[in-house]
Protein backbone atom coordinates (compact mmCIF):
# COMPACT_ATOMS: atom_id res chain seq x y z
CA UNK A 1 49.42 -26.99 -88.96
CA UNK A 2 50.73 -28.93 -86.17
CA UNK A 3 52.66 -25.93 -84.39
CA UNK A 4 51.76 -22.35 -86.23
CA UNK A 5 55.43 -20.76 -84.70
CA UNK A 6 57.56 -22.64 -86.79
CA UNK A 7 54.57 -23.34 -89.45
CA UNK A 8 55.33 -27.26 -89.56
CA UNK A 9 52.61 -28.75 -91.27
CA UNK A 10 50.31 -31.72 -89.57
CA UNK A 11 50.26 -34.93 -91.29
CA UNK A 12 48.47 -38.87 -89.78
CA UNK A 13 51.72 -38.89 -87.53
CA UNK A 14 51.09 -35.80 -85.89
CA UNK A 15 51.52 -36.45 -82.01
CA UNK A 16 48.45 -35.25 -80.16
CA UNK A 17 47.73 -35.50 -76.05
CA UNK A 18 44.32 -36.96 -75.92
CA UNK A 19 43.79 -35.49 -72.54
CA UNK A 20 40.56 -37.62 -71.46
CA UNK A 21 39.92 -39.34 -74.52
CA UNK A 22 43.10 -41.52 -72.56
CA UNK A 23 39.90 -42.90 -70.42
CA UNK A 24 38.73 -45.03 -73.55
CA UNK A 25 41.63 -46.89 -74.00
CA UNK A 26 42.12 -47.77 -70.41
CA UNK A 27 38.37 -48.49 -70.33
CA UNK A 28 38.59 -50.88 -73.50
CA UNK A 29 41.97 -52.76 -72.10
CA UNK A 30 39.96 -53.25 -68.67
CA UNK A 31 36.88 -54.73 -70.40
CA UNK A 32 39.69 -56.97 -71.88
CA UNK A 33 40.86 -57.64 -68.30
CA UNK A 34 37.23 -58.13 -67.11
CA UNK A 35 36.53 -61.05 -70.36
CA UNK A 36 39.77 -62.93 -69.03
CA UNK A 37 38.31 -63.10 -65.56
CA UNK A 38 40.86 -61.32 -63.89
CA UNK A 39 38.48 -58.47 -63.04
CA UNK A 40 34.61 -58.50 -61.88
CA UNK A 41 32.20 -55.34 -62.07
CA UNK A 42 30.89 -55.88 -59.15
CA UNK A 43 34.43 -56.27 -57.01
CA UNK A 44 34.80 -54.15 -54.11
CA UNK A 45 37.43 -51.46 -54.70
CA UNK A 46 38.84 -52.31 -51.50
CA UNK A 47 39.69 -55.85 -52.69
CA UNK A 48 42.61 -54.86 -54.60
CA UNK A 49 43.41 -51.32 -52.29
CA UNK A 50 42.51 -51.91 -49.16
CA UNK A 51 42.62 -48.34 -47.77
CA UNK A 52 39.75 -47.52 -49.76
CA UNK A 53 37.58 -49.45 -47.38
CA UNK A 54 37.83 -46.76 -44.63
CA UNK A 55 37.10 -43.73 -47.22
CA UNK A 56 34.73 -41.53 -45.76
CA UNK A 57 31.89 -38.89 -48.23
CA UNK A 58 31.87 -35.14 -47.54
CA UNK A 59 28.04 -33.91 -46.90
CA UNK A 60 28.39 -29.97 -46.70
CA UNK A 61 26.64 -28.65 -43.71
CA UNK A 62 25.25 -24.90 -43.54
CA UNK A 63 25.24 -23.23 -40.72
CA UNK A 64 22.54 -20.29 -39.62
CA UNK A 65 24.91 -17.88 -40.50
CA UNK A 66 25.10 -19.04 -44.18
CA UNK A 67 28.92 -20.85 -43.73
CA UNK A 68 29.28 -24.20 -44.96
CA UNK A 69 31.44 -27.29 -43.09
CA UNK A 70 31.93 -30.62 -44.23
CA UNK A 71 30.87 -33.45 -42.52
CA UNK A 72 32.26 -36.97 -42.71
CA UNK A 73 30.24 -40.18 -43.13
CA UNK A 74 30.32 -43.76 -43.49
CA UNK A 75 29.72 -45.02 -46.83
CA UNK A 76 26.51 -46.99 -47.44
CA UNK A 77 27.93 -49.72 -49.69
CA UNK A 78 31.45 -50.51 -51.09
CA UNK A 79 33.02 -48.50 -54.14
CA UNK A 80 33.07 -51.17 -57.30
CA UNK A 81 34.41 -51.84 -60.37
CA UNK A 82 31.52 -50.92 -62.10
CA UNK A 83 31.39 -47.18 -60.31
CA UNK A 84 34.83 -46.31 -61.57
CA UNK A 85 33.85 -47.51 -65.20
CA UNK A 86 30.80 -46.01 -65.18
CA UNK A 87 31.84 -42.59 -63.12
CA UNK A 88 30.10 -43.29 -59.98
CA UNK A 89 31.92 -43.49 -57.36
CA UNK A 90 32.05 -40.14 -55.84
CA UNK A 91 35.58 -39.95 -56.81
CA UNK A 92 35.85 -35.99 -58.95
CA UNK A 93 38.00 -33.55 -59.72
CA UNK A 94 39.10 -30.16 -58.07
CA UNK A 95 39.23 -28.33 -61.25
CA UNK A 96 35.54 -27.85 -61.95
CA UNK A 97 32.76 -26.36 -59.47
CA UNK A 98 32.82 -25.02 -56.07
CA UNK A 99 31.42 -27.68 -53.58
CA UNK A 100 33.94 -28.37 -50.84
CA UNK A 101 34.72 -31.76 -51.55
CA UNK A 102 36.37 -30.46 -55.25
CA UNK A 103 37.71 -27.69 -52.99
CA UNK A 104 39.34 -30.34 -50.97
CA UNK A 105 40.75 -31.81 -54.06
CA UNK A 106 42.27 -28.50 -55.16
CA UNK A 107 44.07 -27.67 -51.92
CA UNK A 108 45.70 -31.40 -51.59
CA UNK A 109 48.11 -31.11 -54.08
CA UNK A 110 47.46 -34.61 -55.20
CA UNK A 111 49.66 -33.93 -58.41
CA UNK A 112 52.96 -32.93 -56.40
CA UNK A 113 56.16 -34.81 -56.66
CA UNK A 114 56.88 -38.22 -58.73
CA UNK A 115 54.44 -41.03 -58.10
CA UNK A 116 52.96 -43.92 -59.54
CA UNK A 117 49.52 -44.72 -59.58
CA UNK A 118 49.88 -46.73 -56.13
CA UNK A 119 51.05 -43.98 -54.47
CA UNK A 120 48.04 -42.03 -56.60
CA UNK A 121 45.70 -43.91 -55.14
CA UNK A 122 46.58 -43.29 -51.71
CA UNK A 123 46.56 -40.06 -52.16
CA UNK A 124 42.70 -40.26 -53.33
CA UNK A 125 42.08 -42.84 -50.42
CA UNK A 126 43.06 -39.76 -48.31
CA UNK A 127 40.53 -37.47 -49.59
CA UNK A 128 36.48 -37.50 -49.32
CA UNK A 129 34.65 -38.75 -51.75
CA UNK A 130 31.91 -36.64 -53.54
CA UNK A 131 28.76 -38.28 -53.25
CA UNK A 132 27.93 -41.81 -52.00
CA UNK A 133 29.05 -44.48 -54.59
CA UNK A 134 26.67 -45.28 -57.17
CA UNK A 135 24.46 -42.47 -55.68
CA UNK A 136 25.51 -39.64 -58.89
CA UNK A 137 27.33 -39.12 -61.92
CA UNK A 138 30.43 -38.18 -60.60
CA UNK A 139 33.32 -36.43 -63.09
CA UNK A 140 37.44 -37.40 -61.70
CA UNK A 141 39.57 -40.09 -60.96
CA UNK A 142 37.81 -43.24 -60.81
CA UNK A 143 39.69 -44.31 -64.14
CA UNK A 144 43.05 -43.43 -62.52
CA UNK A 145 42.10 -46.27 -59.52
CA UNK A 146 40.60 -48.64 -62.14
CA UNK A 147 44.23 -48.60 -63.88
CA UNK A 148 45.81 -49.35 -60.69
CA UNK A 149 43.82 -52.14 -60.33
CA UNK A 150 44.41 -53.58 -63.79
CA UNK A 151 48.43 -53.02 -62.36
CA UNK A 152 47.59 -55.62 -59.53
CA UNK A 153 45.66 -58.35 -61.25
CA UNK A 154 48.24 -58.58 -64.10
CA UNK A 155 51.22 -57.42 -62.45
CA UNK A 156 52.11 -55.27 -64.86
CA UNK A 157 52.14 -51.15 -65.41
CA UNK A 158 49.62 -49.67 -67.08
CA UNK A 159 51.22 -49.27 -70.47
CA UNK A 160 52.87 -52.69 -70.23
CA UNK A 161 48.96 -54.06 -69.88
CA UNK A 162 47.56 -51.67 -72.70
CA UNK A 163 50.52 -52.83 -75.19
CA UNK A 164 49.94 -56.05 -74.89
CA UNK A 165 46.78 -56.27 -75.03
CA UNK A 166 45.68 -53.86 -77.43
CA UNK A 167 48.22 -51.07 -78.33
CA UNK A 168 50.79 -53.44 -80.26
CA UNK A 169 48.25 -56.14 -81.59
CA UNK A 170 46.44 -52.82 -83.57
CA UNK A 171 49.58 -51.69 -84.58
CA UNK A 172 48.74 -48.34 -82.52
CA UNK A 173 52.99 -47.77 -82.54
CA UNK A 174 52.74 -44.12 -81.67
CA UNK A 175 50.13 -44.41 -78.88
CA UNK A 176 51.63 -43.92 -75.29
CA UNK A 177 51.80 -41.92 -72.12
CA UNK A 178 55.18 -39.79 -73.21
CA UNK A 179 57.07 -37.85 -76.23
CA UNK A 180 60.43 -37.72 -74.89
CA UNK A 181 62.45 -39.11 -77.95
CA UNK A 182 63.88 -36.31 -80.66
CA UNK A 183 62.24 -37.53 -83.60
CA UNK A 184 58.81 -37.96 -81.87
CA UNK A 185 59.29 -34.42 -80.49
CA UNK A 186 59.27 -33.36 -83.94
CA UNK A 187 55.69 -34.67 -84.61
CA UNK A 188 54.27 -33.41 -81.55
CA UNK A 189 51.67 -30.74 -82.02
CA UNK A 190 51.63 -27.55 -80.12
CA UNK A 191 48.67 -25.59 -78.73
CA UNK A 192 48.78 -21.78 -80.43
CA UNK A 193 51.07 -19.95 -77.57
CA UNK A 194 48.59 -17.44 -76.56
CA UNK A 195 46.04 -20.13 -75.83
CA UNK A 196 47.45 -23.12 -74.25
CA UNK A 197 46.52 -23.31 -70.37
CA UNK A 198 43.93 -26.34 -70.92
CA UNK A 199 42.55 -25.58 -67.54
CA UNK A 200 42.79 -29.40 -65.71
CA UNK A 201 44.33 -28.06 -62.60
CA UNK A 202 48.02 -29.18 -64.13
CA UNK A 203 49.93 -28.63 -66.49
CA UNK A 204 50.41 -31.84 -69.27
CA UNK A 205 54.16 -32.89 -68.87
CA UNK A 206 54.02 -34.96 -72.06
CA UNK A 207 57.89 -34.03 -73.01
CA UNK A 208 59.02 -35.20 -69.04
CA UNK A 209 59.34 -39.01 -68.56
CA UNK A 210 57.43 -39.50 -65.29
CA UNK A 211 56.75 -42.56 -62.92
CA UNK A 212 52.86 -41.43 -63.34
CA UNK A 213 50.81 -42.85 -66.48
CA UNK A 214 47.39 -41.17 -66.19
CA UNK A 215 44.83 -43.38 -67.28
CA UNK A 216 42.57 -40.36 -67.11
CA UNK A 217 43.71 -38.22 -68.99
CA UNK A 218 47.89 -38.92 -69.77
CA UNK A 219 48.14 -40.53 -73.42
CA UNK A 220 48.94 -39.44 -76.93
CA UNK A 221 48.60 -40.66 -80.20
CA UNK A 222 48.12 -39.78 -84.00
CA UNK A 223 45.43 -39.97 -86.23
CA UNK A 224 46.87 -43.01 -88.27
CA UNK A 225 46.64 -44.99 -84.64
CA UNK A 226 43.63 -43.43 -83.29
CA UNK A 227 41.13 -44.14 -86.39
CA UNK A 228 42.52 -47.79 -86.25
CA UNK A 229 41.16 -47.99 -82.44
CA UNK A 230 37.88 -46.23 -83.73
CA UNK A 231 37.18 -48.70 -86.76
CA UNK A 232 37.84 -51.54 -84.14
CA UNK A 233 35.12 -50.00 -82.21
CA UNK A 234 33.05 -49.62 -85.05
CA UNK A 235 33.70 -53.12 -86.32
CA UNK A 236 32.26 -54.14 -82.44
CA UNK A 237 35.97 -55.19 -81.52
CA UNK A 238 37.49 -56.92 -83.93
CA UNK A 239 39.80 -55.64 -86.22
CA UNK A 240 41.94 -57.02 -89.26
CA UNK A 241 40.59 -60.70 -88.37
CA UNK A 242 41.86 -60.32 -84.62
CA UNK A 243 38.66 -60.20 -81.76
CA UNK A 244 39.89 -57.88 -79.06
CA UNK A 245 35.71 -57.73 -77.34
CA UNK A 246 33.62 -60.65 -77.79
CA UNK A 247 29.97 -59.35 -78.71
CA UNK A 248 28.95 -60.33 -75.52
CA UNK A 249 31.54 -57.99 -73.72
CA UNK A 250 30.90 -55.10 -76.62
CA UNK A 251 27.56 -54.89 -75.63
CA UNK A 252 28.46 -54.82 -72.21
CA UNK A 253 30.73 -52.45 -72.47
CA UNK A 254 28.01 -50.06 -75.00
CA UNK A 255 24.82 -50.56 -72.61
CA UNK A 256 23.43 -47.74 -70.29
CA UNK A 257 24.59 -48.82 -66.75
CA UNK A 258 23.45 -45.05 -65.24
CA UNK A 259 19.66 -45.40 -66.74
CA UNK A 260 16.49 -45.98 -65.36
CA UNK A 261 16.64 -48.20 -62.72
CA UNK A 262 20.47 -47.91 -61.73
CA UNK A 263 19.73 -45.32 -58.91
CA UNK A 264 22.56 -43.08 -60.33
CA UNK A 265 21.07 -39.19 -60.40
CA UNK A 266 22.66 -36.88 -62.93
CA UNK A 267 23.27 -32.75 -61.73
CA UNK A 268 24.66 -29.81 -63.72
CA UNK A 269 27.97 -31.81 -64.13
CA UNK A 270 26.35 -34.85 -66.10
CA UNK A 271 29.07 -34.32 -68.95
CA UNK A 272 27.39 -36.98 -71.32
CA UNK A 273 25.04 -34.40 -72.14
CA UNK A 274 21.19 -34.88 -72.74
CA UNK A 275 19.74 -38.04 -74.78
CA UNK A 276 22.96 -39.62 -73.59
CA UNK A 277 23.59 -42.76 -71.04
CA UNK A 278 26.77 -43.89 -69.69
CA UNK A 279 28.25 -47.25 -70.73
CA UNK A 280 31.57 -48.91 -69.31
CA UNK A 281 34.03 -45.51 -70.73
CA UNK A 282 31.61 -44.18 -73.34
CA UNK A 283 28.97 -42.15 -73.29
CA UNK A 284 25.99 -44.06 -74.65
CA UNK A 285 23.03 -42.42 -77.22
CA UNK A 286 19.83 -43.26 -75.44
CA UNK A 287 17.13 -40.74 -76.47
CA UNK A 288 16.97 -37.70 -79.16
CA UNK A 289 16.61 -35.87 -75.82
CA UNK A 290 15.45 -32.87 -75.44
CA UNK A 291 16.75 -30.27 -78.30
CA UNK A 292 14.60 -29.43 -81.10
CA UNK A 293 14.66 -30.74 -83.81
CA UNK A 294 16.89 -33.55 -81.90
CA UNK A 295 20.63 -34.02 -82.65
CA UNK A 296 21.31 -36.26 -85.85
CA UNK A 297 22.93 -39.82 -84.59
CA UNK A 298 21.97 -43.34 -84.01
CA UNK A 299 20.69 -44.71 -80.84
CA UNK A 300 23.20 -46.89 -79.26
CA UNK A 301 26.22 -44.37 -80.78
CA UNK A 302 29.16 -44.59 -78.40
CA UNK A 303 31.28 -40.83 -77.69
CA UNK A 304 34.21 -39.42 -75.57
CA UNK A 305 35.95 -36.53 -75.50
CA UNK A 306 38.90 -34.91 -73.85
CA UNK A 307 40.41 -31.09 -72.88
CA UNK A 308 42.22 -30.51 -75.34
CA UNK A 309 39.97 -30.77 -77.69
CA UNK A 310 40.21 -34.64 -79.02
CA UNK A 311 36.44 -36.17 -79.88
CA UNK A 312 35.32 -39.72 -80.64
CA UNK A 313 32.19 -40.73 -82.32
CA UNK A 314 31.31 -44.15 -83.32
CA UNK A 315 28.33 -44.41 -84.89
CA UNK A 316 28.22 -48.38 -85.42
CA UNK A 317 24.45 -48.10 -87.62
CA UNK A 318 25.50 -46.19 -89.62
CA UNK A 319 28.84 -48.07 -89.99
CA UNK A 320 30.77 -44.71 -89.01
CA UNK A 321 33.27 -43.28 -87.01
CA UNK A 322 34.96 -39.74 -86.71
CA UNK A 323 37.89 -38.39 -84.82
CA UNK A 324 38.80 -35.00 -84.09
CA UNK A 325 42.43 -34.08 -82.68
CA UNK A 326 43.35 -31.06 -81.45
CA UNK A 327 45.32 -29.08 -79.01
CA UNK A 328 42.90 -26.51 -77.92
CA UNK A 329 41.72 -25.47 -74.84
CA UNK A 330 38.03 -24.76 -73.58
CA UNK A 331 36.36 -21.99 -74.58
CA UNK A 332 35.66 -20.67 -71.13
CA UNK A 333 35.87 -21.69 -67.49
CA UNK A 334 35.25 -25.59 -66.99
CA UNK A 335 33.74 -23.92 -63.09
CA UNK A 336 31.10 -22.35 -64.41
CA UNK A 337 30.61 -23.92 -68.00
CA UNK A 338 26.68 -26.20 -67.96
CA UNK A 339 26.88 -29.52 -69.49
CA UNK A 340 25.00 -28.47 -71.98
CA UNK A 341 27.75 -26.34 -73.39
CA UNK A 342 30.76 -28.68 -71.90
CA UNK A 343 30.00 -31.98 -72.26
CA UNK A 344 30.84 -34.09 -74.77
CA UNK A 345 31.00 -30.78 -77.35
CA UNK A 346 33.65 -28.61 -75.39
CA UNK A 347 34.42 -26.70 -78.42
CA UNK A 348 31.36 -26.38 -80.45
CA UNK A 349 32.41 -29.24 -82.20
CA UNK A 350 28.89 -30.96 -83.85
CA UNK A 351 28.16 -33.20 -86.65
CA UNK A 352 24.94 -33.75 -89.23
CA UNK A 353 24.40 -36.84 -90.59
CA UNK A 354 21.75 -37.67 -93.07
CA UNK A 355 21.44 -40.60 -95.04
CA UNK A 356 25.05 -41.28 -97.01
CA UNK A 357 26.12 -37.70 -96.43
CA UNK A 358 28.59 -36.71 -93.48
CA UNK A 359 29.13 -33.11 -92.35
CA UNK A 360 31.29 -32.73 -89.38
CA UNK A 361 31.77 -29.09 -88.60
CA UNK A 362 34.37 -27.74 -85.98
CA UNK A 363 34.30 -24.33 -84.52
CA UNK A 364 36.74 -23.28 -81.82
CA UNK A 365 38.98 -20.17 -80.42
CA UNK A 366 42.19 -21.07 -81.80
CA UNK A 367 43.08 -24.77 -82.82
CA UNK A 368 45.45 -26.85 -83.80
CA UNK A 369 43.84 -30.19 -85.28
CA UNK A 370 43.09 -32.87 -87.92
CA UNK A 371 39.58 -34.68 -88.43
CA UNK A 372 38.87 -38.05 -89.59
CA UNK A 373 35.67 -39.08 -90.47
CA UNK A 374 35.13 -42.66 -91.88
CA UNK A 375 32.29 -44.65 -93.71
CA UNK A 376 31.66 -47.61 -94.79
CA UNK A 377 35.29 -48.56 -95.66
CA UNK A 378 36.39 -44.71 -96.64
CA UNK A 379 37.95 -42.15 -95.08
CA UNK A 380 38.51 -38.52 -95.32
CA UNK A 381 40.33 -36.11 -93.25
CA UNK A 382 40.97 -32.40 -93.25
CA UNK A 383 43.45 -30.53 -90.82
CA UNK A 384 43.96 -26.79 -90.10
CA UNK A 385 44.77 -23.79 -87.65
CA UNK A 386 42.18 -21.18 -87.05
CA UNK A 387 43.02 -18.13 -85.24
CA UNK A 388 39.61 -16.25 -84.20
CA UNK A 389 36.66 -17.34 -82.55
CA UNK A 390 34.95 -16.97 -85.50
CA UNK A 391 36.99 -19.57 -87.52
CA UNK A 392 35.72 -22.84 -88.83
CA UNK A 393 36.65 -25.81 -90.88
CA UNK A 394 34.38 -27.92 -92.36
CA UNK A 395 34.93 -31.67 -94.20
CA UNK A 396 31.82 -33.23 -95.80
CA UNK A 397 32.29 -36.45 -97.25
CA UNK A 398 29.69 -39.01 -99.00
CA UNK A 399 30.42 -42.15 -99.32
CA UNK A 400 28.89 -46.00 -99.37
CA UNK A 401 30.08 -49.53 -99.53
CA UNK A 402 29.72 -49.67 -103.56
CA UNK A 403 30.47 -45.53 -103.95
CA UNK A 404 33.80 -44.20 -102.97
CA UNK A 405 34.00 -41.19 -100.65
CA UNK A 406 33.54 -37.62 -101.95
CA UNK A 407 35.64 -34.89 -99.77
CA UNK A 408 35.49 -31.44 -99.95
CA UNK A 409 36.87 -28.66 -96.99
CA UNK A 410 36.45 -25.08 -96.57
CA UNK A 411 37.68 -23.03 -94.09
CA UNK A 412 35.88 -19.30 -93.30
């Protein structure tokens, strides 16, 4: 269903908030940006917003009586391009963990009032960053400042830049940064009422026109656009004859840029998760890592995921994508949840894949989603709303280029 109080059911037009699965499509539109020349990896931030030249990283300090201060210092080299693609430049969040810098964050109020994304990136200037840049995988921002740079190269907002370049050429008609409009309000999908704080440190204003597009986190859209952005992915950026990433910037874009060699160290908070890399906006299958036996999946397989529950898996060996949508918040406190458990699978959502057959399985405390999964030319998807931790839906579908796709779901 797409809202379980007044029992309206969910179709491909269902309106979902992405949450950060937004960070893909900014991250595709500025690899766009970067193959026209208007934008260089290894630009200084401070090129385009010059107050982030004099931005200053916290190093906690602890005293002999076990408090903790923070102490200012210089940064060793300029933030860049390629840190806020790539989630290294120190720039985080204050709704996860408990160091003082995301403390900081919490206690600025850096969502108060109308803004814009230039007056949002002041207000991020303002704070300390995390970590040195380029020094750790650093969950936050750095996609919010990365969109206000694509605003100054092409002197245009955000969404102007993303319709034009992508949204309206894929025919993505439903994909945006606001439901404001009755009949769209109609196909918006609700959270179940008892379980909808999704635990970002705001609240999602989806229904409120605002001067703020988050390119973090801000954007919604329906399955019927979403799987067309996913099969462009999966197609390695082309789609319906129309190139939107040469090869040469796909593969840019799908490389490991936080591997061996980069200098980047990963903590607790490394939200790609284990066997995984980080590419320019996607997480980036490196290694079965460490689980036995390892997770089913392709090396080179490209993910993302968001808060309220919306996944992306393209799986371009296989010739395979899936989507999930939902509007379900995390099972448990982001603070104090290990990446293991948080990243990239915030709601037990995992997926088998052997051979021709596709099982994606999603488990959660009380959803309300649809699931596309696509091979080889066919599609199948399967929607529902589960009410109890123990719920689960389940769509298996087997399919190949000469063998149209089987479907069956249960739900439990």
């Amino acid at each position: 269903m797409q809202d379980v109080v007044s029992k309206t059911p969910i179709s491909d037009k269902t309106i979902f908030r992405l949450s950060s699965l937004t960070k893909v499509i900014t991250s595709v539109v500025a690899m766009q940006l970067i193959q026209d020349g208007k934008i260089k990896l290894d630009d200084p931030v401070s090129k385009y917003i010059p107050s982030f030249a004099n931005m200053k990283v916290g190093v906690e300090k602890k005293a002999d009586d076990g408090s903790k201060t923070l102490e200012l210092v210089p940064l060793v080299r300029p933030i860049t391009v390629l840190d806020l693609m790539r989630h290294t430049s120190g720039i985080t969040y204050g709704f996860y963990g408990d160091s003082l810098v995301r403390k900081a964050y919490k206690e600025a109020n850096i969502y108060a009032g109308e803004f814009d994304l230039a007056e949002f990136a002041e207000r991020i200037a303002k704070l300390p960053l995390h970590n040195q840049p380029g020094a750790l995988w650093q969950y936050g921002h750095s996609t919010d400042i990365l969109a206000r740079i694509m605003e100054i190269v092409s002197g245009k907002s955000l969404f102007e830049i993303e319709k034009e370049k992508l949204l309206d050429p894929l025919g993505m008609t439903d994909t945006g940064f606001f439901v404001t409009e009755p009949e769209r309000l109609q196909r918006l999908a609700q959270p179940v009422p008892n379980d909808s704080d999704f635990r970002v440190g705001r609240l999602y204003r989806t229904e409120v026109r605002q001067k703020w597009q988050s390119a973090s986190g801000g954007m919604v859209s329906t399955m019927n656009d979403f799987s067309r952005f996913a099969q462009m992915l999966t197609n390695g950026g082309t789609f319906d004859s129309k190139t939107y990433l040469s090869p040469k910037t796909f593969e840019l874009m799908a490389s490991d840029h936080a591997g061996k060699g980069s200098g980047v160290e990963r903590d607790y908070f490394y939200f790609p998760g284990d066997g995984f890399g980080m590419g320019l906006g996607f997480a980036v299958r490196t290694d079965p890592g460490n689980a036995k036996p390892p997770p089913p999946g392709s090396l080179g397989e490209l993910k993302w995921d968001g808060a309220s529950g919306c996944y992306l898996v393209v799986d371009r060996k296989q010739d395979m994508f899936f989507v999930v949508l939902e509007q379900t918040p995390p099972n448990g406190s982001a603070s104090s949840a290990p990446s293991s458990s948080w990243s990239m699978k915030h709601w037990r959502i995992d997926a088998v894949r052997r051979g021709g057959l596709v099982v994606a399985a999603l488990a959660a405390f009380a959803v309300v989603g649809s699931l596309h999964v696509a091979r080889a030319g066919e599609s199948a998807s399967v929607e529902g709303v589960f009410r109890t931790r123990a719920s689960r839906v389940s769509a298996t579908t087997s399919a190949t280029k000469s063998r149209p796709a089987r479907f069956r779901a249960r739900s439990c």
